[in-house]
PDB file of N, CA and C in Angstrom:
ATOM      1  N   UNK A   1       0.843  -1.165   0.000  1.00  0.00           N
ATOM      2  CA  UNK A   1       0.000   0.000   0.000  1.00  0.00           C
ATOM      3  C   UNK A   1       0.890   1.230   0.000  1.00  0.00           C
ATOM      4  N   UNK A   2       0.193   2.260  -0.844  1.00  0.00           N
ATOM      5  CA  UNK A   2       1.069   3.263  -0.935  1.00  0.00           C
ATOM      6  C   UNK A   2       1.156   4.686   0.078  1.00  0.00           C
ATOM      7  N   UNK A   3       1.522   5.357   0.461  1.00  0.00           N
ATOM      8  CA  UNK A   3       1.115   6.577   1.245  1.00  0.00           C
ATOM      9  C   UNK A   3       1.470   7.827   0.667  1.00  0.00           C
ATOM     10  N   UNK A   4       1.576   7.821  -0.426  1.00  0.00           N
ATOM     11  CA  UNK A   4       1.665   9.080  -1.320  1.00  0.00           C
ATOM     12  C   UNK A   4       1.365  10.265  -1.000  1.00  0.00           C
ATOM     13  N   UNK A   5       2.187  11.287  -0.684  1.00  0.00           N
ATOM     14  CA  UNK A   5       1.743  12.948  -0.344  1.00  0.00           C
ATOM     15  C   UNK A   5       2.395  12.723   0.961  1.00  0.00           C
ATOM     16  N   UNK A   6       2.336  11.961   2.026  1.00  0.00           N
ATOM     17  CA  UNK A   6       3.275  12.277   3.204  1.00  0.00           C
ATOM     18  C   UNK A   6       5.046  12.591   3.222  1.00  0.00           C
ATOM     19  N   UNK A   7       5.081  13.761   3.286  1.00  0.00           N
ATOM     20  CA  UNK A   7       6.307  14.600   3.414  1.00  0.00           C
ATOM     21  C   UNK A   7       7.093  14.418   4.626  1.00  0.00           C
ATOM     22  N   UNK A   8       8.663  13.995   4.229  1.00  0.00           N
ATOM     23  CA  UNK A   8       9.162  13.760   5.514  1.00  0.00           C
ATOM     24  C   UNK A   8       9.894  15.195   6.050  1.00  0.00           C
ATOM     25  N   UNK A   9       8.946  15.589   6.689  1.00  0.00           N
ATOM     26  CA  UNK A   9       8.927  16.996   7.112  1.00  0.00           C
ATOM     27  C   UNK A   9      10.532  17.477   7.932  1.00  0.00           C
ATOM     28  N   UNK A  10      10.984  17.896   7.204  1.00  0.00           N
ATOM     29  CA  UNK A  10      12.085  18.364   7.724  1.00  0.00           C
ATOM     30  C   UNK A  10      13.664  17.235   8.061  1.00  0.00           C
ATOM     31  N   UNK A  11      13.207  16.491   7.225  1.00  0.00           N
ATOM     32  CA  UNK A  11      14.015  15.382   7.147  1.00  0.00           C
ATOM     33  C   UNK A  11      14.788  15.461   5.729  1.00  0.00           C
ATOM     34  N   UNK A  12      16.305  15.192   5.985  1.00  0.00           N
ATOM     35  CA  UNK A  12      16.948  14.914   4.537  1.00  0.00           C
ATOM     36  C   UNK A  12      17.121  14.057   3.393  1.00  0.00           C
ATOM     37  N   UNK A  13      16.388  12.917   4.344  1.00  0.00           N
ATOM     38  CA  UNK A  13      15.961  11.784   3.315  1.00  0.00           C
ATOM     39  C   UNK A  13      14.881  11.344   3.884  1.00  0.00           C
ATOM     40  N   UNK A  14      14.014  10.641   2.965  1.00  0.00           N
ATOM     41  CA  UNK A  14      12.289  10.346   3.179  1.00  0.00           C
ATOM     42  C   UNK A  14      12.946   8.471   3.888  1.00  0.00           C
ATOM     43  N   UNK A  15      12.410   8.014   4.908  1.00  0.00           N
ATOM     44  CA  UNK A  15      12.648   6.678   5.284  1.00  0.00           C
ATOM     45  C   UNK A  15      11.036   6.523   6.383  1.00  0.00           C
ATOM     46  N   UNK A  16      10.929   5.372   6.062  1.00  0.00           N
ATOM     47  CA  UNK A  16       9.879   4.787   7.349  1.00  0.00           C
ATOM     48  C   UNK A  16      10.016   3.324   7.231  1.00  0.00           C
ATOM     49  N   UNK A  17       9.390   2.426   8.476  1.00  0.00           N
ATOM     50  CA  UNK A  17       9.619   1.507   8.890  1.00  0.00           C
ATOM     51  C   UNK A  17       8.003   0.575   8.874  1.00  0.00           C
ATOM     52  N   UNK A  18       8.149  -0.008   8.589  1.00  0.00           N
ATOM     53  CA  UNK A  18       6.727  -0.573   8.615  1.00  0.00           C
ATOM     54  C   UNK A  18       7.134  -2.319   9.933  1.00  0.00           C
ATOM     55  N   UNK A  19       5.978  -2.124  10.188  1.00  0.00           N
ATOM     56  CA  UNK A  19       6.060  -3.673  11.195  1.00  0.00           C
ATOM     57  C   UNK A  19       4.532  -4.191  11.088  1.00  0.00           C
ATOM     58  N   UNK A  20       4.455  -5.669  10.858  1.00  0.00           N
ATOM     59  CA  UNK A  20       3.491  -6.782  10.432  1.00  0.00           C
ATOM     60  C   UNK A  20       3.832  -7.425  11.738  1.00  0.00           C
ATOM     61  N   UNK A  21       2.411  -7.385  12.701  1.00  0.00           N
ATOM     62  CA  UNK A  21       2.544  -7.458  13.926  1.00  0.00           C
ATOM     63  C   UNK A  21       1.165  -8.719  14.231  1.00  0.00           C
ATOM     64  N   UNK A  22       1.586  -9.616  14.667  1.00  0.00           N
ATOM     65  CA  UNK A  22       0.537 -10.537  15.855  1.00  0.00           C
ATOM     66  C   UNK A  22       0.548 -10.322  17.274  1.00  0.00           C
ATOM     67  N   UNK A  23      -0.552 -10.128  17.557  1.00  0.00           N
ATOM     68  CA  UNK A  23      -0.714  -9.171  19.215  1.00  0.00           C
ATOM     69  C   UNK A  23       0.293  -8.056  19.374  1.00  0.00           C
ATOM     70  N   UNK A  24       1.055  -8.321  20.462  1.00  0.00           N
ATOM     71  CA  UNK A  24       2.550  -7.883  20.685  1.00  0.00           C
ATOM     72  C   UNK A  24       3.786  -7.983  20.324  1.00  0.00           C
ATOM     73  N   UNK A  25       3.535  -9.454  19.390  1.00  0.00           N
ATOM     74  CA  UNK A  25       4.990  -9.810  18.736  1.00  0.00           C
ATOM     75  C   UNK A  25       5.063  -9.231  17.370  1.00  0.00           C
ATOM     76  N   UNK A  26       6.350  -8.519  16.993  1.00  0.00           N
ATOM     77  CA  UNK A  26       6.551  -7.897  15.612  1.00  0.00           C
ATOM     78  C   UNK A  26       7.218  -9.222  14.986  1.00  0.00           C
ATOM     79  N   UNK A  27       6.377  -9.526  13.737  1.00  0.00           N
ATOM     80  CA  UNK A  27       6.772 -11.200  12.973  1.00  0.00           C
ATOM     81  C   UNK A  27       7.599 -10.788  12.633  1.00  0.00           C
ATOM     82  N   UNK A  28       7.794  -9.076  11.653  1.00  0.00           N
ATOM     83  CA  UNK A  28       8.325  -8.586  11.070  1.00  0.00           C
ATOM     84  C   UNK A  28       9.019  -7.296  10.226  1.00  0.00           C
ATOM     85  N   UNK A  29       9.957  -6.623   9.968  1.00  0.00           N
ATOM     86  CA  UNK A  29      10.518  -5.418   9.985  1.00  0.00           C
ATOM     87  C   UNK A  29      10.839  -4.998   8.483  1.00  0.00           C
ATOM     88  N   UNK A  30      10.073  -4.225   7.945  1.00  0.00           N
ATOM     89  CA  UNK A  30      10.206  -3.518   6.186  1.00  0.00           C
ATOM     90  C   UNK A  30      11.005  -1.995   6.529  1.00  0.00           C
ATOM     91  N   UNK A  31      12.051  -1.810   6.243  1.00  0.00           N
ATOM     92  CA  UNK A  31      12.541  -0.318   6.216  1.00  0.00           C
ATOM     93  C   UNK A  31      12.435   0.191   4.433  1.00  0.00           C
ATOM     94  N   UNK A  32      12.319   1.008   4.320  1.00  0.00           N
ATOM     95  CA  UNK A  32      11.868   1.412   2.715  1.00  0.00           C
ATOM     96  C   UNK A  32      11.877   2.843   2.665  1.00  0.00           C
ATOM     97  N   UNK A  33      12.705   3.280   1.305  1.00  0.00           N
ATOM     98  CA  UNK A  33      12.730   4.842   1.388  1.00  0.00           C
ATOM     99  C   UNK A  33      12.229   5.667   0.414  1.00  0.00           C
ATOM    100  N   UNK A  34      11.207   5.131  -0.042  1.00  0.00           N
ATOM    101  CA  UNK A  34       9.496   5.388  -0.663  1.00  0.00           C
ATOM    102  C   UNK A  34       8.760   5.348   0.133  1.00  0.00           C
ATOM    103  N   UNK A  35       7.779   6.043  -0.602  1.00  0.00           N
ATOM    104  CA  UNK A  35       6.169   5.869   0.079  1.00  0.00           C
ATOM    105  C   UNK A  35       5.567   4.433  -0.674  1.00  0.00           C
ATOM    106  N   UNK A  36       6.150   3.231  -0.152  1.00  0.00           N
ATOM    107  CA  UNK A  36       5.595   2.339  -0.648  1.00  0.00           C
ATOM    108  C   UNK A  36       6.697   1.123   0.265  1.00  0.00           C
ATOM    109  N   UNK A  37       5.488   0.001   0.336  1.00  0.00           N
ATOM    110  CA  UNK A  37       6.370  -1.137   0.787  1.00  0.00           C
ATOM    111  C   UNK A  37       5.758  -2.541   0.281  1.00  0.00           C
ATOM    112  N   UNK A  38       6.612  -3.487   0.161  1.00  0.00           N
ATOM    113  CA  UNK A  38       5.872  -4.574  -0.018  1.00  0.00           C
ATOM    114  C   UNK A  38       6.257  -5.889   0.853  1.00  0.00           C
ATOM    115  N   UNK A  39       4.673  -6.367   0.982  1.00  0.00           N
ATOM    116  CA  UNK A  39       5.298  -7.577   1.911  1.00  0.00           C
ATOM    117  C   UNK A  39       4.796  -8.650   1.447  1.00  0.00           C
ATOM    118  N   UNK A  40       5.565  -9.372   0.534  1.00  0.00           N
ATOM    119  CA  UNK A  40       5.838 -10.903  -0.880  1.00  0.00           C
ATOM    120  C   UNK A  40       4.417 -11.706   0.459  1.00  0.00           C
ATOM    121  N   UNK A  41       4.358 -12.318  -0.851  1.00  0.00           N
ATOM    122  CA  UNK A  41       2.976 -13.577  -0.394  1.00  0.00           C
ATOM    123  C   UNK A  41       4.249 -14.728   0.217  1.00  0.00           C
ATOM    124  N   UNK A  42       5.231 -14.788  -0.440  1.00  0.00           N
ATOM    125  CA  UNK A  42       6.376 -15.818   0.782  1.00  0.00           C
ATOM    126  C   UNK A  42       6.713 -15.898   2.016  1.00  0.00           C
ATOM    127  N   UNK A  43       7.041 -14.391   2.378  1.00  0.00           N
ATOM    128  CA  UNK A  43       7.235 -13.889   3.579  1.00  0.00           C
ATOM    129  C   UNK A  43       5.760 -13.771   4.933  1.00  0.00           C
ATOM    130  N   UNK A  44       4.325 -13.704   4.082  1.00  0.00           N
ATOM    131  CA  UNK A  44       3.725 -13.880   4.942  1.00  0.00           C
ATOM    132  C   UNK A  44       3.342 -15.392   5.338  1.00  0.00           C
ATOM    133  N   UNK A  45       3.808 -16.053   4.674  1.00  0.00           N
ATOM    134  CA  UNK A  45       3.818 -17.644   4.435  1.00  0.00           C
ATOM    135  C   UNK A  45       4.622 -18.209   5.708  1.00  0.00           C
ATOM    136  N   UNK A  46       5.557 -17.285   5.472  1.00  0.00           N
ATOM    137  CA  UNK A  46       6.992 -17.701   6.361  1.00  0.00           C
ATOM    138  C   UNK A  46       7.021 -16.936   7.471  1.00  0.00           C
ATOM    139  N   UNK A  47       6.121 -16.126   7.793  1.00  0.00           N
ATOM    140  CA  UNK A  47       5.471 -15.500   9.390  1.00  0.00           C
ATOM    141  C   UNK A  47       4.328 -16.475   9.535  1.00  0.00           C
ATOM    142  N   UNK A  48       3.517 -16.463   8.922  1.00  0.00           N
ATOM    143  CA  UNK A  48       2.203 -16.989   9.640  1.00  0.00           C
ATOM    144  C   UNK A  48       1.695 -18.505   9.188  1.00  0.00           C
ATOM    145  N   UNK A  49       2.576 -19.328   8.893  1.00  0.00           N
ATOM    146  CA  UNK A  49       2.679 -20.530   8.251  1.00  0.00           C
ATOM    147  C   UNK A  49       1.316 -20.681   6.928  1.00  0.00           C
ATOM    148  N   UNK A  50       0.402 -19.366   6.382  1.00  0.00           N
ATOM    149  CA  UNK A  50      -0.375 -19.404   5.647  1.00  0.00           C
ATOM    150  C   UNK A  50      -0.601 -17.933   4.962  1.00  0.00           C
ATOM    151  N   UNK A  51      -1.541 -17.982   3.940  1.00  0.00           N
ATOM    152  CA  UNK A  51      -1.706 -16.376   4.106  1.00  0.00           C
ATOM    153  C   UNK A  51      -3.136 -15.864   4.556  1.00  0.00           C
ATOM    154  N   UNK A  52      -2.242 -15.091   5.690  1.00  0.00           N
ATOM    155  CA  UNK A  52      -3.791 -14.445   6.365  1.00  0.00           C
ATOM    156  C   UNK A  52      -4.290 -13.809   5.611  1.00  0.00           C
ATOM    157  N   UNK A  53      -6.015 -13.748   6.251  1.00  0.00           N
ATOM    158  CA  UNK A  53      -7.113 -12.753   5.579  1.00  0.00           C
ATOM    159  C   UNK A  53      -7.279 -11.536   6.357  1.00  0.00           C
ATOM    160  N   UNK A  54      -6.094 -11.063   7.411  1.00  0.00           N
ATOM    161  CA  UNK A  54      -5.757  -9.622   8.173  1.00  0.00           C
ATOM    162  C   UNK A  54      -4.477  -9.530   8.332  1.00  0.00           C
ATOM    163  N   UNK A  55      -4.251  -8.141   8.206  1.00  0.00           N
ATOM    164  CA  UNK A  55      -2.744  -8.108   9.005  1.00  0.00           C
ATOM    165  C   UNK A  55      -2.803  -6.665   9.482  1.00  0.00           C
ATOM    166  N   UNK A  56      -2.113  -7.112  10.828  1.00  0.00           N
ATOM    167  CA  UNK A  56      -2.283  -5.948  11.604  1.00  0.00           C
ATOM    168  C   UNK A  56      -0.445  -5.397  11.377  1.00  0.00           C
ATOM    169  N   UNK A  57      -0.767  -3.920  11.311  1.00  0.00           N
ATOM    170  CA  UNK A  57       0.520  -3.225  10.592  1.00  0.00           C
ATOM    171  C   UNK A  57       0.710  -2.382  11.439  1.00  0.00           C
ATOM    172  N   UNK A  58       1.949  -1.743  11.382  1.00  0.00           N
ATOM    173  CA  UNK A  58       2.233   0.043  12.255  1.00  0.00           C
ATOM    174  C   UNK A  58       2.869   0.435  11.275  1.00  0.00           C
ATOM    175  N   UNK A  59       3.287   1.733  10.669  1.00  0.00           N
ATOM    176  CA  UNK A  59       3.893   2.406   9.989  1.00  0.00           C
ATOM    177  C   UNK A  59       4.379   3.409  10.336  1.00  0.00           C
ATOM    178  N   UNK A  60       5.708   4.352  11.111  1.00  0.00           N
ATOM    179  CA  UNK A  60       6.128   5.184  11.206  1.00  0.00           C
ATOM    180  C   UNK A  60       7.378   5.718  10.460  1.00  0.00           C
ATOM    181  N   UNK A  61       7.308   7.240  10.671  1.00  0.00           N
ATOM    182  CA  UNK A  61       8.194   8.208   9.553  1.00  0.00           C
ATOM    183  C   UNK A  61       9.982   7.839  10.416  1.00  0.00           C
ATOM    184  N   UNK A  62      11.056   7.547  10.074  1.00  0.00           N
ATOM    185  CA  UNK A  62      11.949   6.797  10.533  1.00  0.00           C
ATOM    186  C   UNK A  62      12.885   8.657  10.384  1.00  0.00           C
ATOM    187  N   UNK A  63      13.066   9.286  11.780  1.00  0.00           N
ATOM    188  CA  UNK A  63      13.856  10.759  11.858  1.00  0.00           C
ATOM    189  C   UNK A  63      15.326  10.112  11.878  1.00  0.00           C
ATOM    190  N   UNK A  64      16.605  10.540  11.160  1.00  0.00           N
ATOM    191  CA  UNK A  64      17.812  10.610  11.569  1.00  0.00           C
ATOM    192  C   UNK A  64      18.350  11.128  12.793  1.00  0.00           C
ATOM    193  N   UNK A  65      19.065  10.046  13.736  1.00  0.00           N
ATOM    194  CA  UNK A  65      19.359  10.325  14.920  1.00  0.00           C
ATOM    195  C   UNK A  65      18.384  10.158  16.199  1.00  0.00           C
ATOM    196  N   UNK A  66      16.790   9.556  15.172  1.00  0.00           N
ATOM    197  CA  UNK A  66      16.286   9.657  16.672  1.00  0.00           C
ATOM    198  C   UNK A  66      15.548   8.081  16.651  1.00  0.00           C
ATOM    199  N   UNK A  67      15.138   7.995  15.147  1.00  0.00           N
ATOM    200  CA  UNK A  67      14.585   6.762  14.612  1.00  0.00           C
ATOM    201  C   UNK A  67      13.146   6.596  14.325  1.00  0.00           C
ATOM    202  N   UNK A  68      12.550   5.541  14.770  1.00  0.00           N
ATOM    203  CA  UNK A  68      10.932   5.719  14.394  1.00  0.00           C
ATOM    204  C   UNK A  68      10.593   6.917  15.547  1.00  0.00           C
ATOM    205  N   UNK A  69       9.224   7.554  14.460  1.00  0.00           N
ATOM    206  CA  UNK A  69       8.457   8.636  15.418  1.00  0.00           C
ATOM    207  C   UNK A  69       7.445   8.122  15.934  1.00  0.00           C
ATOM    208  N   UNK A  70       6.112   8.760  15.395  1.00  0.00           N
ATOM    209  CA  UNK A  70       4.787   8.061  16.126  1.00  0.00           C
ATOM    210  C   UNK A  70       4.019   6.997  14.848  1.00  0.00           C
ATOM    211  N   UNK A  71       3.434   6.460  15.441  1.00  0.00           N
ATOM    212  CA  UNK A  71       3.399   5.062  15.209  1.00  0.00           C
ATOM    213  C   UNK A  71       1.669   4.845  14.322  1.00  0.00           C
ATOM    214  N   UNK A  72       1.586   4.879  13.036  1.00  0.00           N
ATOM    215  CA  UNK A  72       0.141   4.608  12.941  1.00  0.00           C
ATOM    216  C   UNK A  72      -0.169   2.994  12.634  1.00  0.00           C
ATOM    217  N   UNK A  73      -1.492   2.410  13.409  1.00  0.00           N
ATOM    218  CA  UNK A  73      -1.228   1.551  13.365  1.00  0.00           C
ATOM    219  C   UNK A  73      -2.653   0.907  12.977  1.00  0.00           C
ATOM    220  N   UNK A  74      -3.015  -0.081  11.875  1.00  0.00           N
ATOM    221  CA  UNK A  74      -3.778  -0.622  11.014  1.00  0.00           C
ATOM    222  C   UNK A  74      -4.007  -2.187  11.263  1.00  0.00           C
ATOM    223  N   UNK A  75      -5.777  -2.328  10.920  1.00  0.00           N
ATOM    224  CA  UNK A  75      -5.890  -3.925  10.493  1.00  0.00           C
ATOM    225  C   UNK A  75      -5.893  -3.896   8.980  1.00  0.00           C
ATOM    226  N   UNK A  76      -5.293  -4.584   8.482  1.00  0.00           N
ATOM    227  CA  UNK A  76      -6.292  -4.355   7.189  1.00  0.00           C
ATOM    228  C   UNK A  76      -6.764  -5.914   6.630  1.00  0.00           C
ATOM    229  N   UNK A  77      -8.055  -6.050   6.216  1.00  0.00           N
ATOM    230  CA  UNK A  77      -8.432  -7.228   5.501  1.00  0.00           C
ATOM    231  C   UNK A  77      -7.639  -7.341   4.024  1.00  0.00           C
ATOM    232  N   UNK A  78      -6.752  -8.568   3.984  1.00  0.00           N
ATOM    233  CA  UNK A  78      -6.163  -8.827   2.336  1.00  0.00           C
ATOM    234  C   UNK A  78      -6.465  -9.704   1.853  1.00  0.00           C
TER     235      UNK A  78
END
């Protein structure tokens, strides 16, 4: 999914971090320096031994020197 138009406000390079999360445990960690990420039908295979019909996500803007900021965080049906 894309997030197109979010400006990394005052930042010298655009970076964010995405995490594919069950409850509390992060399965998994996407760093990407687009507004775009992808997470392969393998890899959710190889987190969740199938492919789910949800995935619960967080996405934050990744600041130099300080790291992830605030945290938005999603179910989405796929």
């Amino acid at each position: 999914d894309g997030w197109t138009g979010e400006v990394p406000l005052g930042e010298e390079a655009e970076a964010w971090r995405v995490e594919i999360r069950a409850g509390d445990s992060v399965l998994r960690r996407i760093e990407t320096t687009t507004a775009a990420a992808l997470y392969r039908a393998a890899d959710q295979i190889s987190d969740f031994g199938l492919l789910p019909s949800t995935l619960a996500i967080a996405v934050a803007q990744i600041a130099a020197g300080i790291g992830p900021g605030i945290w938005c965080e999603r179910t989405l049906d796929v």
